[in-house]
Every structure is written in structure tokens, then in C-alpha cells.
C-alpha atoms as a PDB file:
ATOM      1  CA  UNK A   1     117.248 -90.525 153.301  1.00  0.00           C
ATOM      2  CA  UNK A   2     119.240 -91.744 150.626  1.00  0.00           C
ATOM      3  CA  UNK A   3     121.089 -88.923 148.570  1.00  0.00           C
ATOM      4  CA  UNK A   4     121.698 -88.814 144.488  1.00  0.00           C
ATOM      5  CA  UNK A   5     124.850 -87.490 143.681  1.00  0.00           C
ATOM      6  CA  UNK A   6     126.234 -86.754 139.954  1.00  0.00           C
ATOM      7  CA  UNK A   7     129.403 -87.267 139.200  1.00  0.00           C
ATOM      8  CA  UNK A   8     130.960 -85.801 136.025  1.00  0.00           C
ATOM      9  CA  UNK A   9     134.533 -86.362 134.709  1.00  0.00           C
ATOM     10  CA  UNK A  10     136.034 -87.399 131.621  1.00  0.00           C
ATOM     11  CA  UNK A  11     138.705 -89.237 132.955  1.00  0.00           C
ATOM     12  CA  UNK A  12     136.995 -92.773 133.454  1.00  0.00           C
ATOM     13  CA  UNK A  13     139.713 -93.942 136.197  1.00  0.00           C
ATOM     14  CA  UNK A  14     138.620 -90.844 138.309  1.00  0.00           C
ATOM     15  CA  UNK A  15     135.539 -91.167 137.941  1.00  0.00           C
ATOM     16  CA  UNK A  16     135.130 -94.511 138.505  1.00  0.00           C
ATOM     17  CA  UNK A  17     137.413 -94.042 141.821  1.00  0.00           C
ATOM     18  CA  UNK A  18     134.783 -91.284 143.050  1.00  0.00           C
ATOM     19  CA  UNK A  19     131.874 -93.684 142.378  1.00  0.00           C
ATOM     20  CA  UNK A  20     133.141 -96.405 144.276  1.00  0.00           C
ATOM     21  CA  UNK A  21     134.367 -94.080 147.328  1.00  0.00           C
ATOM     22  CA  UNK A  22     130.811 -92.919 147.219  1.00  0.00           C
ATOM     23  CA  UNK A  23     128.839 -96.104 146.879  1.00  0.00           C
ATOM     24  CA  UNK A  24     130.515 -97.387 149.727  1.00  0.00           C
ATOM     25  CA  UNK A  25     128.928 -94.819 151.912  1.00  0.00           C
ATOM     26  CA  UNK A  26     126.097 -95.802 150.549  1.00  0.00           C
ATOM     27  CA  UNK A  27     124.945 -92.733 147.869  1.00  0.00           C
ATOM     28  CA  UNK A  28     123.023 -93.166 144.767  1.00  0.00           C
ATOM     29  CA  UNK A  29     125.335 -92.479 141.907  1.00  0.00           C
ATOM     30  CA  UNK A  30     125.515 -91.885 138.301  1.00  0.00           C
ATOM     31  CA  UNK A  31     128.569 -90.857 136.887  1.00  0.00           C
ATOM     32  CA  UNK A  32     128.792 -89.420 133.342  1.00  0.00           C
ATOM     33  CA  UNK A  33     131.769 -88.178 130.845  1.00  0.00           C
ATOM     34  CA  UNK A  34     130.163 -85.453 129.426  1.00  0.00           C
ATOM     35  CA  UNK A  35     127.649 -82.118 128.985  1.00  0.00           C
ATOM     36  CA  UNK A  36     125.015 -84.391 127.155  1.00  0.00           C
ATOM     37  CA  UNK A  37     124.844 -86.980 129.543  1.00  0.00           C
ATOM     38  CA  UNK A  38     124.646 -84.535 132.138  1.00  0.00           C
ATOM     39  CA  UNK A  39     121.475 -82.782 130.309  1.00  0.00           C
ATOM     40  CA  UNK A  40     120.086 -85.934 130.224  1.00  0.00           C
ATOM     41  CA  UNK A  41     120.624 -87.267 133.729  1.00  0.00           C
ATOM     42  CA  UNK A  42     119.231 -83.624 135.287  1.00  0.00           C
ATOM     43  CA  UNK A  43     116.088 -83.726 133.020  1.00  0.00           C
ATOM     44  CA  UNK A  44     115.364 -87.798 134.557  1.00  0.00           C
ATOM     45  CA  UNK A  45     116.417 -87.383 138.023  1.00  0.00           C
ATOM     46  CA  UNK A  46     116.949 -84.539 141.095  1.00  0.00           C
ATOM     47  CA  UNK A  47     120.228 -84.716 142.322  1.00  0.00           C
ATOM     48  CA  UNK A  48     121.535 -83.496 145.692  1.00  0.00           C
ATOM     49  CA  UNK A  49     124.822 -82.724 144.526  1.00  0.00           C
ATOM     50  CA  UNK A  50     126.551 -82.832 141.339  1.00  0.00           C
ATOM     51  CA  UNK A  51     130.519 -82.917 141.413  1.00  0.00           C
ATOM     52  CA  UNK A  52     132.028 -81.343 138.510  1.00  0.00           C
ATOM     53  CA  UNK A  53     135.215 -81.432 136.683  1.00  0.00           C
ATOM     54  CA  UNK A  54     136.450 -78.218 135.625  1.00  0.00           C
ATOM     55  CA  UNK A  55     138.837 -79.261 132.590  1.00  0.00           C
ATOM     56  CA  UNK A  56     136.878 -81.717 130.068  1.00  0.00           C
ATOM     57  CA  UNK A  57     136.294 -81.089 126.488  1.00  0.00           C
ATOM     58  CA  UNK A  58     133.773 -78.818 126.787  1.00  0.00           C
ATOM     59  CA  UNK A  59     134.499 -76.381 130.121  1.00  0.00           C
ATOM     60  CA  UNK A  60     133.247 -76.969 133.424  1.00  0.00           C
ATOM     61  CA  UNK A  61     132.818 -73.078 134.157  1.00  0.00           C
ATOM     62  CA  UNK A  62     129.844 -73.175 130.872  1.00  0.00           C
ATOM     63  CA  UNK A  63     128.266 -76.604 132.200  1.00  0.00           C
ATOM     64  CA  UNK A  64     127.752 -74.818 135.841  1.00  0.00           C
ATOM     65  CA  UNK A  65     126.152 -71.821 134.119  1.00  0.00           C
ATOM     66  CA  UNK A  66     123.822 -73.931 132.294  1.00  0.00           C
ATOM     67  CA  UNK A  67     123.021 -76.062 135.240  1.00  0.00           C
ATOM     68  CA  UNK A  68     122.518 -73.230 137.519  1.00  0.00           C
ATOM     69  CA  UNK A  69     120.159 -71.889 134.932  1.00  0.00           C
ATOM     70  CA  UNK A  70     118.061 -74.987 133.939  1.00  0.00           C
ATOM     71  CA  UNK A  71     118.534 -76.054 138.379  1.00  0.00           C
ATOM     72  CA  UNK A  72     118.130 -73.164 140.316  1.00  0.00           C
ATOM     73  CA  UNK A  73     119.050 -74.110 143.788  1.00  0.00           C
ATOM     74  CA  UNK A  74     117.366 -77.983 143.535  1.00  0.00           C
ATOM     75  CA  UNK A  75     120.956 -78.880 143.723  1.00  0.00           C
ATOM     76  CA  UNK A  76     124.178 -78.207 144.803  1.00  0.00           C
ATOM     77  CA  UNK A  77     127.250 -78.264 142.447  1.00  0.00           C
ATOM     78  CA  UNK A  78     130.684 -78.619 143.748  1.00  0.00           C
ATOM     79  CA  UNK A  79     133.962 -78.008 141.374  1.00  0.00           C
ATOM     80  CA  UNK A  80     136.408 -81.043 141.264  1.00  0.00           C
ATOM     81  CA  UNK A  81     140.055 -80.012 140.160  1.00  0.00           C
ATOM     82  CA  UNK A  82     143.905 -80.977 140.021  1.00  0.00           C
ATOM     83  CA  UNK A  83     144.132 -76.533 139.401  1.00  0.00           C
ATOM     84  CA  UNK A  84     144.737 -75.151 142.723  1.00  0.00           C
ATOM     85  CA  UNK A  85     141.725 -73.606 144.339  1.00  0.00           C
ATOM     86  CA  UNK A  86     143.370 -70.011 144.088  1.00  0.00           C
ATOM     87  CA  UNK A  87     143.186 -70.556 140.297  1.00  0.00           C
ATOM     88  CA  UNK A  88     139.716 -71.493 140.197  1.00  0.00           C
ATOM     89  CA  UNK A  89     136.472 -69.051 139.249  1.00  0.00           C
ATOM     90  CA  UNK A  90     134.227 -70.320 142.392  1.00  0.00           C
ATOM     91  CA  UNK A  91     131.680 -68.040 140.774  1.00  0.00           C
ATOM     92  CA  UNK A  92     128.084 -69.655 141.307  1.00  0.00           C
ATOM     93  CA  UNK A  93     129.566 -73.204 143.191  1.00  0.00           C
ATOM     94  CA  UNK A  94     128.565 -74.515 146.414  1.00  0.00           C
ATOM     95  CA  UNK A  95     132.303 -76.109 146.899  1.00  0.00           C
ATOM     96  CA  UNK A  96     135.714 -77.509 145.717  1.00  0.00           C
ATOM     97  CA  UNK A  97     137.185 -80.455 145.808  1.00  0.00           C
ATOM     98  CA  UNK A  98     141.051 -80.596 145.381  1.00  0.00           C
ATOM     99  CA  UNK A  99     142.621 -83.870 143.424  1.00  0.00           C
ATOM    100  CA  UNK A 100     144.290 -85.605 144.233  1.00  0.00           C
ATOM    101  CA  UNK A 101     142.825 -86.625 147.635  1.00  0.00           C
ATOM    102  CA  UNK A 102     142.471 -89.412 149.925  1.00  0.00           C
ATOM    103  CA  UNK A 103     139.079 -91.640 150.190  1.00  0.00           C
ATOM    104  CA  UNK A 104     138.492 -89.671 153.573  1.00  0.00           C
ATOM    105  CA  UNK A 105     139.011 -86.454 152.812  1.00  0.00           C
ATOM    106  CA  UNK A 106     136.788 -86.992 149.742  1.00  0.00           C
ATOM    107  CA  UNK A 107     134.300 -88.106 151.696  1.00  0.00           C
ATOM    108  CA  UNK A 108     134.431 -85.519 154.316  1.00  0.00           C
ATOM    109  CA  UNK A 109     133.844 -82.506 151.276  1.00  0.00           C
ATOM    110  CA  UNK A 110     131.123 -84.218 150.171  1.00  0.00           C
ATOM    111  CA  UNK A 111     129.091 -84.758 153.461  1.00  0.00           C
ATOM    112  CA  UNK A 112     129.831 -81.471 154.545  1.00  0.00           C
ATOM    113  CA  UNK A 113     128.671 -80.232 150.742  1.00  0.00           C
ATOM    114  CA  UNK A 114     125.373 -82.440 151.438  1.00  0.00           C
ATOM    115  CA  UNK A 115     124.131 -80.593 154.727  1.00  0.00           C
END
């Protein structure tokens, strides 16, 4: 079965980077740049896993409360970063994905993140 991931970054190279990565492996993406696309996207569509940046405009700490509220468990949300993982509040992720990183190693957090 195909899986829906959510990607959300405001830095268009990276995200565009992760969507590609991820298409290739055949995943259903949509990638957004901010907390009302996001809204929108999770009230159209289920997602298996959501990838979140932590620094944007608005903070990626609030946008995983909010999605754990309005989501439950229905799907998994990762933190994406360039802050070390020892400097991140893992409070209420599933996972962490360091950046930079190479096309494997993405790959390999999110199929592990997706069983």
C-alpha cells in the first residue's frame, strides 16, 4: 500500500529535495510552507507521516501540539532539524531527522518512521 507523507518546510530548496528523495521511492507527497497549508492538507487527506520543520515562522513545537490534538495517533509526526537532536524538545514526536543528510539515510528514517 501506497503511503501519504506531509512534508512541511519553509525553505522551498529543502523541501523540494525531500519531495523528490521521496517520490522516487515511490510515496504520495504533498509538501507545504506553512501552518495553514498544513490545516488544510490534514482536514482533506490522512497522512502516514508528516515530517516537520522545527524553525519556520511560526514554531514547529506549536504546529505538533495542534496536530497531535486535531490527529490523535492517525499519524505519525517526525521533527526535521539542522539543531542537534540534544537541543531538541522530542516531547509528543514519533522521530527526528537530522539535516543535513544524505538521500539514503533520509530514506532509511523515514521507512523505519513508517513501520
Amino acid at each position: 500500500m501506497v503511503k501519504n507523507i506531509l512534508i512541511v518546510d519553509d525553505r522551498l530548496d529543502d523541501l523540494e529535495s525531500m519531495k523528490k528523495i521521496l517520490e522516487k521511492e515511490n510515496y504520495l507527497v504533498v509538501a507545504v510552507t506553512n501552518e495553514t497549508e498544513v490545516l488544510e492538507k490534514i482536514a482533506e487527506k490522512v497522512f502516514d507521516l508528516i515530517i516537520l520543520d522545527i524553525i519556520m515562522p511560526h514554531s514547529g513545537y506549536d504546529l505538533l501540539k495542534t496536530l497531535k490534538k486535531k490527529l490523535g495517533h492517525k499519524s505519525k509526526i517526525a521533527y526535521i532539524s539542522i539543531v542537534p537532536k540534544q537541543d531538541v524538545k522530542m516531547d509528543g514526536a514519533d522521530g527526528f531527522i537530522q539535516k543535513p543528510f544524505s538521500n539514503e539515510d533520509f530514506i532509511t528514517n523515514v521507512r523505519s518512521l513508517l513501520k
